[in-house]
C-alpha atoms as a PDB file:
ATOM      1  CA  UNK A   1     -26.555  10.887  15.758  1.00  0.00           C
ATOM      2  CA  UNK A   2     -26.927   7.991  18.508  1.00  0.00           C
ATOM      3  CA  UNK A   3     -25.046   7.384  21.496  1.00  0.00           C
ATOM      4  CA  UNK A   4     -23.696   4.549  19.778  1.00  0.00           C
ATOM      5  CA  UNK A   5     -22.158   6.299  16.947  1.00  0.00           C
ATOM      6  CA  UNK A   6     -20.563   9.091  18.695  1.00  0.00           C
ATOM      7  CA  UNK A   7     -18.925   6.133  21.083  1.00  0.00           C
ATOM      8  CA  UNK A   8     -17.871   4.621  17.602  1.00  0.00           C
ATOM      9  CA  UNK A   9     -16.814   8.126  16.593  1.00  0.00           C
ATOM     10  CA  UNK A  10     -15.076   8.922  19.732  1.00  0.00           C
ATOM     11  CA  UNK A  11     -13.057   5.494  19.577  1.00  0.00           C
ATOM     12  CA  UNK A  12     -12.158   5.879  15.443  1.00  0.00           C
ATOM     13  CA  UNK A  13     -10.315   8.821  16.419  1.00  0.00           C
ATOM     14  CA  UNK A  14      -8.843   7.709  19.912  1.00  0.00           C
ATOM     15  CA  UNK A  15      -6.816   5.722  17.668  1.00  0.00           C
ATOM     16  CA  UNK A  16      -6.080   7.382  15.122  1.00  0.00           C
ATOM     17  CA  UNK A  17      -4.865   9.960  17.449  1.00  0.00           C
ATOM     18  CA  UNK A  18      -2.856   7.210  19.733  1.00  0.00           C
ATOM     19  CA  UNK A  19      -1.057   6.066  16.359  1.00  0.00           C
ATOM     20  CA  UNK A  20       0.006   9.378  15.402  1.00  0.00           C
ATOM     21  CA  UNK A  21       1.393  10.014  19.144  1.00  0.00           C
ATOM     22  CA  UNK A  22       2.717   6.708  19.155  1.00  0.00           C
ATOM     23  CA  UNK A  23       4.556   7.077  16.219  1.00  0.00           C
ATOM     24  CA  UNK A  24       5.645  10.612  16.851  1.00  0.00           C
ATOM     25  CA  UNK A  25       6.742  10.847  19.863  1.00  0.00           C
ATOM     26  CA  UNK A  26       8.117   6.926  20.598  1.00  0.00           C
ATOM     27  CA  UNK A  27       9.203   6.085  17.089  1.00  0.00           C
ATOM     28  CA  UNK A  28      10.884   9.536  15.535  1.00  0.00           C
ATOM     29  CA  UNK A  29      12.762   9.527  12.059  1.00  0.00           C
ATOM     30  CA  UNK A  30      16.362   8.906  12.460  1.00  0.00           C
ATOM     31  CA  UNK A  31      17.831  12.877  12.034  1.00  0.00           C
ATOM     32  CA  UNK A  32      19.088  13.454   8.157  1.00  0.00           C
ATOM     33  CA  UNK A  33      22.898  13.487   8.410  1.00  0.00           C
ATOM     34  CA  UNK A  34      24.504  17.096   7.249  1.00  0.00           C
ATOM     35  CA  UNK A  35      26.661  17.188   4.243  1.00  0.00           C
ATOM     36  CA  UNK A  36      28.768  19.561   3.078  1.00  0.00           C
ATOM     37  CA  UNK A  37      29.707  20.723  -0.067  1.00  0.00           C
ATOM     38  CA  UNK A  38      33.490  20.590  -1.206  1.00  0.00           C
ATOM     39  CA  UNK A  39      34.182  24.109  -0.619  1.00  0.00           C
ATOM     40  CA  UNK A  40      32.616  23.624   2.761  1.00  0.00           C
ATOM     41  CA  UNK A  41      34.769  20.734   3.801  1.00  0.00           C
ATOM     42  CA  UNK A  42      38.257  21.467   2.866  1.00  0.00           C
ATOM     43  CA  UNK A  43      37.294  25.160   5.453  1.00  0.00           C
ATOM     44  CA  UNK A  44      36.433  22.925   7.957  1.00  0.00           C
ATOM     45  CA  UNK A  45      39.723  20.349   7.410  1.00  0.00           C
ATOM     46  CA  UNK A  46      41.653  23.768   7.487  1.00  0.00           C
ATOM     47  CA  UNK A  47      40.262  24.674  10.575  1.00  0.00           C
ATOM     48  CA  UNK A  48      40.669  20.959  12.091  1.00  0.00           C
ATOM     49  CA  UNK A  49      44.577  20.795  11.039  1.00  0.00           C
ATOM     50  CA  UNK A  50      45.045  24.358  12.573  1.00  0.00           C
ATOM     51  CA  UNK A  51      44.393  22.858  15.910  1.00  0.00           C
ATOM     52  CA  UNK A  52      45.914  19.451  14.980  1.00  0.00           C
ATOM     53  CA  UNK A  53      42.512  17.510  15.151  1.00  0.00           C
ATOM     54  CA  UNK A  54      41.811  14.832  12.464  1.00  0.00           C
ATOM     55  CA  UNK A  55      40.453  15.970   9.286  1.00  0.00           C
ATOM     56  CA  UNK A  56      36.887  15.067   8.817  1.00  0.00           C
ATOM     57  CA  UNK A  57      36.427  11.433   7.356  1.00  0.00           C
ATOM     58  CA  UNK A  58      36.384  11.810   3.743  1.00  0.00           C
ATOM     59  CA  UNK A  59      32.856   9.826   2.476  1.00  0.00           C
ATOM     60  CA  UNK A  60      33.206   6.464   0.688  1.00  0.00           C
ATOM     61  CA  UNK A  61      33.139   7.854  -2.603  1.00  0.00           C
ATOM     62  CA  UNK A  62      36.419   9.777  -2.382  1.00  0.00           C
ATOM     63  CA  UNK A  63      39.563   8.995  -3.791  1.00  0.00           C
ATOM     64  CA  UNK A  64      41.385   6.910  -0.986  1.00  0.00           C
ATOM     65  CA  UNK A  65      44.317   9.091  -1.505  1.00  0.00           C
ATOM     66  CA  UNK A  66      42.486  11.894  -0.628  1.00  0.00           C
ATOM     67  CA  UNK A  67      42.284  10.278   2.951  1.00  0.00           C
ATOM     68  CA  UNK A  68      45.243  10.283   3.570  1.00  0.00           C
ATOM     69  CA  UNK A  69      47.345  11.611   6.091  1.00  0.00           C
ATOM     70  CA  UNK A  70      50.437  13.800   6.270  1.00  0.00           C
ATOM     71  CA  UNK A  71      53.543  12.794   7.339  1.00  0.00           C
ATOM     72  CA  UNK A  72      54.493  14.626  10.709  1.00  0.00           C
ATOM     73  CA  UNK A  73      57.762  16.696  10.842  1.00  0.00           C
ATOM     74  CA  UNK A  74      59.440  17.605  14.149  1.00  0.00           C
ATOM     75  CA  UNK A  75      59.415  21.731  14.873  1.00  0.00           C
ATOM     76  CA  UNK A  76      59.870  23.721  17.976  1.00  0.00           C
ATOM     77  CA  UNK A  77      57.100  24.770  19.896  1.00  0.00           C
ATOM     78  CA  UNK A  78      56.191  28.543  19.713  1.00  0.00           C
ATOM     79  CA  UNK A  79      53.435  30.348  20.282  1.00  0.00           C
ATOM     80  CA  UNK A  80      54.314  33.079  18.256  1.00  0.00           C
ATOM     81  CA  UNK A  81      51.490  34.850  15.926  1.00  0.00           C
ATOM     82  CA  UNK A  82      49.187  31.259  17.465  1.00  0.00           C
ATOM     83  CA  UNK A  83      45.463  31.945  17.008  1.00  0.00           C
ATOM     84  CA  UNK A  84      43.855  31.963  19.798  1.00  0.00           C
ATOM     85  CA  UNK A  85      40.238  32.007  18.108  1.00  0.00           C
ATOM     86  CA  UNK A  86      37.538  29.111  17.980  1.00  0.00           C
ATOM     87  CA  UNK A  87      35.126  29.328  15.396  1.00  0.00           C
ATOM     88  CA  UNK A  88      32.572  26.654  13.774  1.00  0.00           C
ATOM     89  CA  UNK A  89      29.001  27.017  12.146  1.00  0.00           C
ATOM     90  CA  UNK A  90      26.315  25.028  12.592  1.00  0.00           C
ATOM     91  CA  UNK A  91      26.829  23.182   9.847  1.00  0.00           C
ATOM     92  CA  UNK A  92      30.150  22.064  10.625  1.00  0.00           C
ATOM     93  CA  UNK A  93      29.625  21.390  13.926  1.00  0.00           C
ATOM     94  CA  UNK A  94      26.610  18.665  12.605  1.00  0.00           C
ATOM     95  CA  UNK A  95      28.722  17.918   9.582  1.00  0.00           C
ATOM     96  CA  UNK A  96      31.583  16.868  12.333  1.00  0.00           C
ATOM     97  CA  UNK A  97      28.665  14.920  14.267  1.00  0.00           C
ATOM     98  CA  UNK A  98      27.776  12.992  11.394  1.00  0.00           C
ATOM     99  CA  UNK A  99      30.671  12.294   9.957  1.00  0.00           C
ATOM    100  CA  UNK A 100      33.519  11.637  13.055  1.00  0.00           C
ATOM    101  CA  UNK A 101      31.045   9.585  15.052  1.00  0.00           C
ATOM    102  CA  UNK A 102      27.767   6.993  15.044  1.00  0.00           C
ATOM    103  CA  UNK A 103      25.746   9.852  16.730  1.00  0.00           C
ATOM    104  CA  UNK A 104      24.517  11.251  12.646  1.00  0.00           C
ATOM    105  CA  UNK A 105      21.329  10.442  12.786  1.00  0.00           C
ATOM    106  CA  UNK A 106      20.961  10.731  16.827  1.00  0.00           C
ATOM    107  CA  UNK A 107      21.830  14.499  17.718  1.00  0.00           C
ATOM    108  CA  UNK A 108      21.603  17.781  15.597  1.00  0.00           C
ATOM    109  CA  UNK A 109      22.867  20.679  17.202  1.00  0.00           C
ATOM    110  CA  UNK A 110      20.990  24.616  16.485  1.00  0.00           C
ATOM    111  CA  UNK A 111      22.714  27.853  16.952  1.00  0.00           C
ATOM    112  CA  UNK A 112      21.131  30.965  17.788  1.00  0.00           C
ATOM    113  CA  UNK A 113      21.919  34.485  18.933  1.00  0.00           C
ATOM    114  CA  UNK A 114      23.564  33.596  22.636  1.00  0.00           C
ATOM    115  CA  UNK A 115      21.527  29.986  22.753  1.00  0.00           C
ATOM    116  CA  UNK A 116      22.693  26.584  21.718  1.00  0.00           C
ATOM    117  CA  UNK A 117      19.839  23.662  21.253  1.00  0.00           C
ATOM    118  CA  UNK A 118      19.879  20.155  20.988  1.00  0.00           C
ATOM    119  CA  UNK A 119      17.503  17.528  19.491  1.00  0.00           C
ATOM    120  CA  UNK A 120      18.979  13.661  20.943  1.00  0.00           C
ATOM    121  CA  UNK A 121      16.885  10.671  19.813  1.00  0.00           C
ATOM    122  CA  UNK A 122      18.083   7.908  22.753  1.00  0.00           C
ATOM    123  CA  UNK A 123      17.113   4.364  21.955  1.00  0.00           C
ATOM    124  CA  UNK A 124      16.008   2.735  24.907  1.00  0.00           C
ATOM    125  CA  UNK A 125      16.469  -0.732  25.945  1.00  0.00           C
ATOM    126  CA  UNK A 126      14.182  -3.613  25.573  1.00  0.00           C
ATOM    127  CA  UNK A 127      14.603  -4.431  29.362  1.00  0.00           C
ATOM    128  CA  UNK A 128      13.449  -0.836  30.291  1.00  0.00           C
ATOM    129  CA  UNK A 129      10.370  -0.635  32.332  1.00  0.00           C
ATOM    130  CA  UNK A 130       7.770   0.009  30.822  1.00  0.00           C
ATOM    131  CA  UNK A 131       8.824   1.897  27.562  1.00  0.00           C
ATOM    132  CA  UNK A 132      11.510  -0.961  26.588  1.00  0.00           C
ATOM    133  CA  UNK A 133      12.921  -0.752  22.994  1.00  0.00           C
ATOM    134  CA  UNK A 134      10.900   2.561  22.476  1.00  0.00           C
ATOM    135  CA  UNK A 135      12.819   5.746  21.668  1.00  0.00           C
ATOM    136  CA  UNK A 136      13.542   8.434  23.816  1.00  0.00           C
ATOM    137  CA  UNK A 137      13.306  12.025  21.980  1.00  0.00           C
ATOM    138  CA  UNK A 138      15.238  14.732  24.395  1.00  0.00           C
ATOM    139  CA  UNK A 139      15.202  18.356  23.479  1.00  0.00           C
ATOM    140  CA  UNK A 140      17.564  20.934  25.284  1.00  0.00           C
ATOM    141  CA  UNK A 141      19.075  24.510  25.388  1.00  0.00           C
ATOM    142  CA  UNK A 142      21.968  26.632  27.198  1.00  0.00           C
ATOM    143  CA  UNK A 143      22.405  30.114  26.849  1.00  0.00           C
ATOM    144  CA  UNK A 144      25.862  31.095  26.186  1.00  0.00           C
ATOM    145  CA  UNK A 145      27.241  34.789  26.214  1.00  0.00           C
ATOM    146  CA  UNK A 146      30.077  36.639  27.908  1.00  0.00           C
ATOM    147  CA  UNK A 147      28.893  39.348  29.991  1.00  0.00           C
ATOM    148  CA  UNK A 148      30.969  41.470  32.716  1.00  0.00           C
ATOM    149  CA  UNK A 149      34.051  40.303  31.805  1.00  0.00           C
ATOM    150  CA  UNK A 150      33.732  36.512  32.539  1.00  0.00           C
ATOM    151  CA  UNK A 151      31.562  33.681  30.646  1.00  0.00           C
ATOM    152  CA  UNK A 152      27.903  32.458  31.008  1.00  0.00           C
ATOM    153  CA  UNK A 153      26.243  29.559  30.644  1.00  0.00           C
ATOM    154  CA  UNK A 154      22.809  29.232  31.694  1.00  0.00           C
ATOM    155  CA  UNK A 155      20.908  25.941  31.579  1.00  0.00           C
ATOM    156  CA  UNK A 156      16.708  27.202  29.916  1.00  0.00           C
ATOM    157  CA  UNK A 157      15.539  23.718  29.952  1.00  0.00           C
ATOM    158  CA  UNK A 158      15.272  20.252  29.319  1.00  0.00           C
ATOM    159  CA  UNK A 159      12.181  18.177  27.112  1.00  0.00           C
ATOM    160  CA  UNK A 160      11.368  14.622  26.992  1.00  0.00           C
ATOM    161  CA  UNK A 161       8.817  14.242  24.153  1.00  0.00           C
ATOM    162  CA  UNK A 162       8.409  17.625  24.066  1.00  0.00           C
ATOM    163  CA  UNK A 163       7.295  18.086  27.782  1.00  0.00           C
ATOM    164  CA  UNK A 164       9.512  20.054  29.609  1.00  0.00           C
ATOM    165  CA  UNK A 165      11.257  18.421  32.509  1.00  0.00           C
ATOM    166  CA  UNK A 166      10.398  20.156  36.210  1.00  0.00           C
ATOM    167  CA  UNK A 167      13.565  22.408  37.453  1.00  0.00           C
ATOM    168  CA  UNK A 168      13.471  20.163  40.494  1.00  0.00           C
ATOM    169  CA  UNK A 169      14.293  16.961  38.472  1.00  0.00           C
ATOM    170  CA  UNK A 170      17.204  19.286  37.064  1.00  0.00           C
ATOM    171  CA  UNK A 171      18.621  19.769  40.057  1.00  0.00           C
ATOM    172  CA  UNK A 172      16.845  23.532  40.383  1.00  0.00           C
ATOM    173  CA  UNK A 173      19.930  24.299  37.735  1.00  0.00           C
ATOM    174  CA  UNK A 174      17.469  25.850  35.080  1.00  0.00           C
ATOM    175  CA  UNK A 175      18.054  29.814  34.242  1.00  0.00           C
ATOM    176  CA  UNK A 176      21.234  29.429  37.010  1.00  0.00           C
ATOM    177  CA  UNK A 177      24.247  30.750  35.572  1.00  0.00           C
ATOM    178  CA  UNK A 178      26.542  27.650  35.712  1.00  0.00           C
ATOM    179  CA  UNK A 179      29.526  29.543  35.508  1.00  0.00           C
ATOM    180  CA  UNK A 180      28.445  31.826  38.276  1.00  0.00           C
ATOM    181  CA  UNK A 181      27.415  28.895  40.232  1.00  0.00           C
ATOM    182  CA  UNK A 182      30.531  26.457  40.387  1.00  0.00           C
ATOM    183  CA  UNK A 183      32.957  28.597  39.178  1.00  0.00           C
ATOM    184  CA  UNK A 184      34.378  29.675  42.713  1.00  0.00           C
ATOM    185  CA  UNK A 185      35.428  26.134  43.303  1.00  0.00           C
ATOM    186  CA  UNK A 186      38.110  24.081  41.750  1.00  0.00           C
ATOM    187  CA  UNK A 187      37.045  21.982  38.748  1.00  0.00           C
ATOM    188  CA  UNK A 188      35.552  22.222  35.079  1.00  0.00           C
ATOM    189  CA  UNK A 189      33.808  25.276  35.586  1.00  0.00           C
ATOM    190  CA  UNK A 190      36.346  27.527  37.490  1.00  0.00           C
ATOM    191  CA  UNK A 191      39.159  26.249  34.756  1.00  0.00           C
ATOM    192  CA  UNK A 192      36.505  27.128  31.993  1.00  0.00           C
ATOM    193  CA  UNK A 193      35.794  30.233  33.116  1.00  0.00           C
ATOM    194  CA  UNK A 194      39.654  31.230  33.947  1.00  0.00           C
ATOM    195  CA  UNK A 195      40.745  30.135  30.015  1.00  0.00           C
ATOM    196  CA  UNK A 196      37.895  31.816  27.840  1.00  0.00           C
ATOM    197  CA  UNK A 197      38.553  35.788  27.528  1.00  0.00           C
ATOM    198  CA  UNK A 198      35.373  35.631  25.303  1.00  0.00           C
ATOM    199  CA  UNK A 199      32.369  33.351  23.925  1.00  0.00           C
ATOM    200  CA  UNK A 200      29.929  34.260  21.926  1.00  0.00           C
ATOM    201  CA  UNK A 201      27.051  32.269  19.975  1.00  0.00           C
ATOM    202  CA  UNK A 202      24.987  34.607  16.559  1.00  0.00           C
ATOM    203  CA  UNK A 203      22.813  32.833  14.252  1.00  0.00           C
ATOM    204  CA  UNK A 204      24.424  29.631  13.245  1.00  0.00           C
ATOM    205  CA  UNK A 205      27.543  30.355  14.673  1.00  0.00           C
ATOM    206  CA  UNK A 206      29.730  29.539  17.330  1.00  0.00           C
ATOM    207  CA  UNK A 207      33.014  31.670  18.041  1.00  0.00           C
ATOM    208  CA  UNK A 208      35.254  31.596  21.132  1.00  0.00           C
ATOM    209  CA  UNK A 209      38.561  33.574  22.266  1.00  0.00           C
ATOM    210  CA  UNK A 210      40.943  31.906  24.403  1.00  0.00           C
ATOM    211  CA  UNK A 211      43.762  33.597  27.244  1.00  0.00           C
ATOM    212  CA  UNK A 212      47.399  33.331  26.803  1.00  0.00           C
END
């Protein structure tokens, strides 16, 4: 083969490669929204209403009556026989993503034993340098357990385009126990820390135990 057609080679699949990149990694499908089934959606409502959140917005092809919302009645507070228990799957958690908010088709959420991952697809604006109306992908995860009596949440990384992001950029926060870190001073993380009596993240799910 001659120099000339191995340049021509060479360049055929510099492209080729280039448009897959481009197209991969600054032009990612939209995420597909999670739907669930009816079964699936009245647990989650029940769960919702039990903490007195909205229920999850019924989809356009429900009865509007079935939208609806009850009529609140005065009662005295108690506490008495009050569940003190978080718990949401994956699903719902994405199901509450894509139905509550505009974020559907911008965020999915994965849950696995004592981790907790995120996929975020950031449009960028045309006036950015550089990479201006081009789409950021960002990939993340946290570990989450409760060990030794208190909670953890450690920070295992951060990707842009599926590069991971140097811990100095992060603020050298990456595999630092967050918890541990900023929880002996006032703020977020002390309050967190001093409400939770337990936390725990299996496969696809996402449970959490609150103090009195």
């Amino acid at each position: 083969m001659s120099t000339f057609k191995i340049v021509l080679l060479t360049f055929f699949i510099t492209v080729i490669a280039t448009f897959f990149a481009v197209k991969y990694y600054l032009s990612p499908r939209p995420f597909t929204p999670v739907e669930l089934s009816q079964k699936e959606e009245s647990t989650l409502n029940a769960k919702l209403q039990h903490f007195g959140l909205p229920a999850l917005a019924s989809s356009a092809s429900e009865p509007a009556n079935e939208t609806e919302k009850p009529a609140l009645e005065p009662e005295a507070y108690t506490e008495e026989g009050a569940k003190r228990e978080i718990s949401f799957s994956e699903k719902e958690l994405n199901a509450l993503l894509a139905r509550n908010t505009d974020l559907a088709d911008k965020i999915v959420i994965d849950l696995a034993d004592n981790l907790a991952s995120a996929k975020i697809i950031i449009p960028l604006d045309p006036d950015f340098p550089i990479l201006g109306g081009k789409t950021l992908k960002v990939t993340g995860g946290a570990e989450f357990a409760f060990k030794d009596g208190r909670p953890v949440v450690i920070l295992k990384g951060v990707s842009i385009w599926g590069v991971p992001i140097p811990n100095s950029w992060l603020g050298n926060l990456k595999n630092v126990d967050l918890v541990s870190e900023f929880g002996g001073d006032e703020g977020f993380w002390k309050s967190f820390a001093e409400g939770v009596s337990n936390i725990q993240i299996e496969e696809g799910q996402l449970k959490i135990k609150l103090k009195e």
